[in-house]
Protein backbone atom coordinates (compact mmCIF):
# COMPACT_ATOMS: atom_id res chain seq x y z
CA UNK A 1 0.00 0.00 0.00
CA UNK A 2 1.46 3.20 -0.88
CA UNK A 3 1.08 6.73 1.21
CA UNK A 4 0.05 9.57 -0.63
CA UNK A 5 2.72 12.01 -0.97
CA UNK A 6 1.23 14.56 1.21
CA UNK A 7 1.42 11.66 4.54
CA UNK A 8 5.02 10.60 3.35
CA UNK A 9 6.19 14.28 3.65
CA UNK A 10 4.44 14.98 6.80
CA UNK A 11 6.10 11.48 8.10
CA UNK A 12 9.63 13.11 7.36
CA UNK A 13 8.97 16.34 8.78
CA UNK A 14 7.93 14.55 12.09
CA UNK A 15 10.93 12.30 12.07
CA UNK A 16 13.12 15.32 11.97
CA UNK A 17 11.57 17.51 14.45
CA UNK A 18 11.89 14.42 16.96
CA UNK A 19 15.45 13.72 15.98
CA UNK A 20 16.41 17.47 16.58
CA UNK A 21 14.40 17.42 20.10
CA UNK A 22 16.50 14.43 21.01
CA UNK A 23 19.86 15.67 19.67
CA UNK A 24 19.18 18.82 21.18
CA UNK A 25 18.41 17.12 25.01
CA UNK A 26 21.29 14.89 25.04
CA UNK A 27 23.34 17.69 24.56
CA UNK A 28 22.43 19.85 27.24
CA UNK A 29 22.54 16.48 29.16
CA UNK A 30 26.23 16.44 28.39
CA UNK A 31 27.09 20.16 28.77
CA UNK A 32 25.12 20.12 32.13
CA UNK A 33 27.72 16.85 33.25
CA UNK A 34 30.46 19.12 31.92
CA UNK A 35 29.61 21.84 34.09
CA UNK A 36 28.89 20.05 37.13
CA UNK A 37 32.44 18.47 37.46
CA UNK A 38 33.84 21.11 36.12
CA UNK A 39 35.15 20.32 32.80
CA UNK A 40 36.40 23.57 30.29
CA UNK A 41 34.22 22.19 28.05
CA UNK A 42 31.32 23.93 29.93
CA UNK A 43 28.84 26.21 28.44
CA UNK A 44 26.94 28.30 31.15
CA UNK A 45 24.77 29.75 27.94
CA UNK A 46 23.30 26.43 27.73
CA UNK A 47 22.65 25.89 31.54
CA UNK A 48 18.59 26.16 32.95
CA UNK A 49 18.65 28.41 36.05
CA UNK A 50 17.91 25.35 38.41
CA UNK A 51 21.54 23.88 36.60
CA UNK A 52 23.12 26.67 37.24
CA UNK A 53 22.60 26.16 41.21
CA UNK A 54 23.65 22.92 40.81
CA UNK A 55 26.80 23.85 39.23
CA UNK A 56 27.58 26.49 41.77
CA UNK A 57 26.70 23.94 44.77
CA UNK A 58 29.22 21.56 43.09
CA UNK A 59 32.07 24.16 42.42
CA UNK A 60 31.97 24.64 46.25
CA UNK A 61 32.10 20.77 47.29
CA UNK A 62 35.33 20.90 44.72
CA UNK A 63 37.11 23.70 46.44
CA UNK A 64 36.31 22.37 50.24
CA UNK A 65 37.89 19.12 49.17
CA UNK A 66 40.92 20.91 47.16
CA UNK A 67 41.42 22.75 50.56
CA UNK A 68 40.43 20.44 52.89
CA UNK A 69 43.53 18.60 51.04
CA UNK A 70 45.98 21.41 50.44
CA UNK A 71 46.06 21.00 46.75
CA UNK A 72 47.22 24.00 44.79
CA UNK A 73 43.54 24.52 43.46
CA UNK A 74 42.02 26.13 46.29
CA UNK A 75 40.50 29.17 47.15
CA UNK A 76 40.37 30.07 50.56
CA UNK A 77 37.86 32.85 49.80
CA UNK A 78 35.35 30.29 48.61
CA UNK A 79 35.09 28.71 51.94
CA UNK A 80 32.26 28.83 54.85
CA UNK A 81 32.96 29.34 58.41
CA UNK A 82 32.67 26.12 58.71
CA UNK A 83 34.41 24.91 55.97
CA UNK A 84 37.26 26.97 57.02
CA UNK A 85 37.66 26.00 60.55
CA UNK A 86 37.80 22.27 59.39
CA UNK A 87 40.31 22.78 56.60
CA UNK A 88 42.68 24.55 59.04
CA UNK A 89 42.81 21.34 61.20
CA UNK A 90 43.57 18.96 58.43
CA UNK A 91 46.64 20.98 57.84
CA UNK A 92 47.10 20.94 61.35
CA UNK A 93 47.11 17.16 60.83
CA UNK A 94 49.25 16.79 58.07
CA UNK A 95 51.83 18.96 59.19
CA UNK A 96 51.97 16.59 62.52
CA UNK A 97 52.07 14.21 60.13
CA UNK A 98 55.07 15.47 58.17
CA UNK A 99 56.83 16.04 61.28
CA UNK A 100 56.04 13.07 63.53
CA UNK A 101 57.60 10.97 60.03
CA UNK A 102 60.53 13.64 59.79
CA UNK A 103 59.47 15.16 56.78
CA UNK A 104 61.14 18.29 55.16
CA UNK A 105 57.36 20.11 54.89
CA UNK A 106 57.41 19.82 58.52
CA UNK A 107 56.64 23.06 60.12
CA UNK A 108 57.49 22.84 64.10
CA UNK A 109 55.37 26.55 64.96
CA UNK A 110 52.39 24.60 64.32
CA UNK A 111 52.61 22.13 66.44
CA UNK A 112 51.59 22.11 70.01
CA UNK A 113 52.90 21.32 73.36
CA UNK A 114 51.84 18.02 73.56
CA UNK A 115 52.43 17.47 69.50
CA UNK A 116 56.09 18.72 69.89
CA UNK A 117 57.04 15.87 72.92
CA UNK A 118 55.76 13.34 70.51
CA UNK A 119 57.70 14.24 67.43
CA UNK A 120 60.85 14.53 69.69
CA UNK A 121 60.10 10.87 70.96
CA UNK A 122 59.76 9.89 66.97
CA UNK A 123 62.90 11.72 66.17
CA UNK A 124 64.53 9.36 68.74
CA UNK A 125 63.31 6.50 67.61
CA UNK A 126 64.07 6.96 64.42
CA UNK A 127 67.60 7.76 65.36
CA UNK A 128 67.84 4.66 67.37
CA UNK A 129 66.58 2.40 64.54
CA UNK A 130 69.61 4.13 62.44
CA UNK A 131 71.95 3.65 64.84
CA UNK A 132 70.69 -0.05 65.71
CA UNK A 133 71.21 -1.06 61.83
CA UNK A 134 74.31 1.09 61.65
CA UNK A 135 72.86 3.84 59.19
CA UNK A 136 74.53 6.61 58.04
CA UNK A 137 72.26 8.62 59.36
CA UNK A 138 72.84 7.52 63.42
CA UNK A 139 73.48 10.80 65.76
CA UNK A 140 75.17 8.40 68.70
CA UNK A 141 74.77 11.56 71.04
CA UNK A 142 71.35 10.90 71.35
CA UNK A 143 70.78 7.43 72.23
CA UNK A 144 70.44 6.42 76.03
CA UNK A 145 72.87 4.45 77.93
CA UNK A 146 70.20 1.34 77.49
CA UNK A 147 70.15 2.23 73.79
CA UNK A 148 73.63 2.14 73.14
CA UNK A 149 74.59 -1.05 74.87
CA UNK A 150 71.75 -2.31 72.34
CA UNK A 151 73.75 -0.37 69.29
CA UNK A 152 76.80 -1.97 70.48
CA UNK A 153 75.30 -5.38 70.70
CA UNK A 154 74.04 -5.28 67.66
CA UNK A 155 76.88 -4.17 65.86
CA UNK A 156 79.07 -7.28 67.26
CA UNK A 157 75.95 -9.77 66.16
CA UNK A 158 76.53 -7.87 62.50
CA UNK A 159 80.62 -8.15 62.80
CA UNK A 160 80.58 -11.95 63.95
CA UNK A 161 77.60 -12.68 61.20
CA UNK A 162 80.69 -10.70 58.24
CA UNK A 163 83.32 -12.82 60.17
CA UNK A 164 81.26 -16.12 60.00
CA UNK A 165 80.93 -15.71 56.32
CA UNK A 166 84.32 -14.46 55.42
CA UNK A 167 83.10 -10.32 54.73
CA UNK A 168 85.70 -8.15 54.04
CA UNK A 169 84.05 -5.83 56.32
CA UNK A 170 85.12 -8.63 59.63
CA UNK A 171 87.01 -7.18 62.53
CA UNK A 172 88.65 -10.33 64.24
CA UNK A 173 89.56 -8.15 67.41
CA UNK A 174 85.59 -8.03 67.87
CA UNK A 175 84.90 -11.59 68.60
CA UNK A 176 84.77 -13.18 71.93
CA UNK A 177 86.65 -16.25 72.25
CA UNK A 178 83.42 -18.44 71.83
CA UNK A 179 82.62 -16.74 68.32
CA UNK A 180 86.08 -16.94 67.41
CA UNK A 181 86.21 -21.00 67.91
CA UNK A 182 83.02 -21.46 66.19
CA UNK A 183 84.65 -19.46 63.18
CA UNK A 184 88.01 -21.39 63.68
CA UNK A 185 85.87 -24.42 64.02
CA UNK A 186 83.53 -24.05 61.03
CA UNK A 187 86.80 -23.34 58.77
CA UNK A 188 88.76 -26.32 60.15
CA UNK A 189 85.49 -28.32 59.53
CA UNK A 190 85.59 -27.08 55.41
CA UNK A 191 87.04 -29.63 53.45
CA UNK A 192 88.59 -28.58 50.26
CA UNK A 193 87.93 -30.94 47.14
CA UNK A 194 90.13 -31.31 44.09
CA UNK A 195 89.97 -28.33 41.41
CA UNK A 196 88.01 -31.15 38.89
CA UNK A 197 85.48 -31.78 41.79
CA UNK A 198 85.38 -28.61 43.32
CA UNK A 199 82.22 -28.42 44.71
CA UNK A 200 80.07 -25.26 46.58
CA UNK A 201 80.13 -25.49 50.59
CA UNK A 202 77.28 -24.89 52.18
CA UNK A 203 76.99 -23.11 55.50
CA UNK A 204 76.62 -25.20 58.55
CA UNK A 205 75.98 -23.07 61.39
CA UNK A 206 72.72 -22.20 62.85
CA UNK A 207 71.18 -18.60 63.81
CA UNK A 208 70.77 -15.98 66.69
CA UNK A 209 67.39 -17.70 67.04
CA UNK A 210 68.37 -21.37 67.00
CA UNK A 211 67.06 -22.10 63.65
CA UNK A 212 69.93 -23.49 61.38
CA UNK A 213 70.84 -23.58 57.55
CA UNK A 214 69.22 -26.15 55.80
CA UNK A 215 66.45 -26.99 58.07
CA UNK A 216 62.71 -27.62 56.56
CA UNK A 217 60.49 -24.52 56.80
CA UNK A 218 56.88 -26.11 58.39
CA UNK A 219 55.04 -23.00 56.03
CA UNK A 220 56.46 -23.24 53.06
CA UNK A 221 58.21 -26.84 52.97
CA UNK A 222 61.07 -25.82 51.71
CA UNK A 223 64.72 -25.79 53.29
CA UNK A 224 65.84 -22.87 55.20
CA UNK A 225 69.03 -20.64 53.19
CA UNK A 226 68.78 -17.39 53.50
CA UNK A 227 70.05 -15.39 56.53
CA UNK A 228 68.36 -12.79 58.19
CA UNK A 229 70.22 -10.41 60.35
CA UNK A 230 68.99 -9.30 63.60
CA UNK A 231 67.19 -6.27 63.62
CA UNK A 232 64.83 -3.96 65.85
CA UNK A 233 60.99 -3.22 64.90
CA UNK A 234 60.18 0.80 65.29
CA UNK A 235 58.32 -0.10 68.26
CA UNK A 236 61.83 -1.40 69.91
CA UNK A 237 61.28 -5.08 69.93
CA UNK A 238 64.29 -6.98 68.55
CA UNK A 239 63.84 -9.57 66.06
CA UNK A 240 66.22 -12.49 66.05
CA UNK A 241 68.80 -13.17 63.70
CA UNK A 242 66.87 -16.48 61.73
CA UNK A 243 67.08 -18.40 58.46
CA UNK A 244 64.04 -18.64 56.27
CA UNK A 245 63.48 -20.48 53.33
CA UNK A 246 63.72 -18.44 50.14
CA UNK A 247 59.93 -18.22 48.44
């Protein structure tokens, strides 16, 4: 059945106006996203009044969090009273942050009383830790007398460990007479093979812990070779020189 010309042009005409009233809603749709996060593809022009609070409502939000955050993007001026008073105590925060972690942003005039004795206690632990793993960074004139006899402990458990493996970095006049005769011992024990048979020696000695090379690990199965030097958590707890198996 064909339409008479009149109803197929009318058809059209329809067809197009709808088209145009779609084309033209999506894209207001997707200037009105634009705008509302902010995009510089935004168009005010094309924004309805009740948009244009929108907009403005979400502009804000973005600014409180830039500030709230201390990104470079925000404007103070923007702010509430509100808004304000909680953006100057997440600074507050970070910069405890910053300085409690030794930071360079750290600014020590905005900390207070009570901030300032806990950042010192950080600094010293921090310190310690350096010192304890024999860091470049150690300040000896700040550990206490318990600290120290910890530093020095550990840094005989480090020279006997560089001794017991042949380091370059062993001083011999650092070893008690036990650790020297296991060392003396353990060399004595090495038996050298033929150049044609020459054949890798495996450590036999066991740990600060007690745990030894070669024994089975009961969580992974496998046999225990690789050394782990003593060590102290931040919290102060010491850790055991152990072997673990190697995953």
């Amino acid at each position: 059945m064909h339409l008479p010309i009149v109803f197929r042009v009318l058809f059209v005409f329809v067809f197009a106006a709808a088209a145009s009233t779609l084309g033209t809603a999506s894209a207001q749709d997707a200037n009105f996203y634009a705008c509302n996060n902010g995009y510089a593809t935004c168009n005010q022009g094309m924004l309805s009044e009740e948009q244009k609070a929108q907009v403005s409502q979400a502009a804000l939000q973005r600014n409180f969090y830039a500030c709230n955050n201390g990104y470079a993007t925000c404007n103070q001026t923007l702010l509430s009273e509100s808004q304000r008073s909680q953006v100057n105590q997440s600074a507050l925060q970070r910069n405890f942050h910053a300085c409690n972690n030794g930071y360079a942003t750290c600014n020590q005039g905005m900390l207070s009383e009570e901030q300032k004795a806990q950042v010192s206690e950080a600094a010293l632990q921090r310190n310690f830790y350096a010192c304890n793993n024999s860091y470049a960074t150690c300040n000896q004139t700040l550990l206490s007398e318990s600290q120290r006899s910890q530093v020095n402990q550990s840094a005989l458990q480090r020279n006997f460990h560089a001794c017991n493996n042949g380091y370059a970095t062993c001083n011999q006049t650092l070893l008690s007479d036990d650790q020297l005769k296991q060392i003396t011992t353990k060399a004595s024990s090495q038996t050298k093979l033929p150049s044609d048979r020459q054949a890798p020696i495996s450590p036999s000695y066991c740990a600060e812990n007690g745990s030894c090379y070669g024994d089975i690990s009961g969580i992974t199965g496998l046999p225990k070779t690789h050394h782990v030097n003593g060590y102290y958590r931040k919290d102060g707890t010491y850790v055991r020189g152990h072997f673990r198996s190697r995953r």
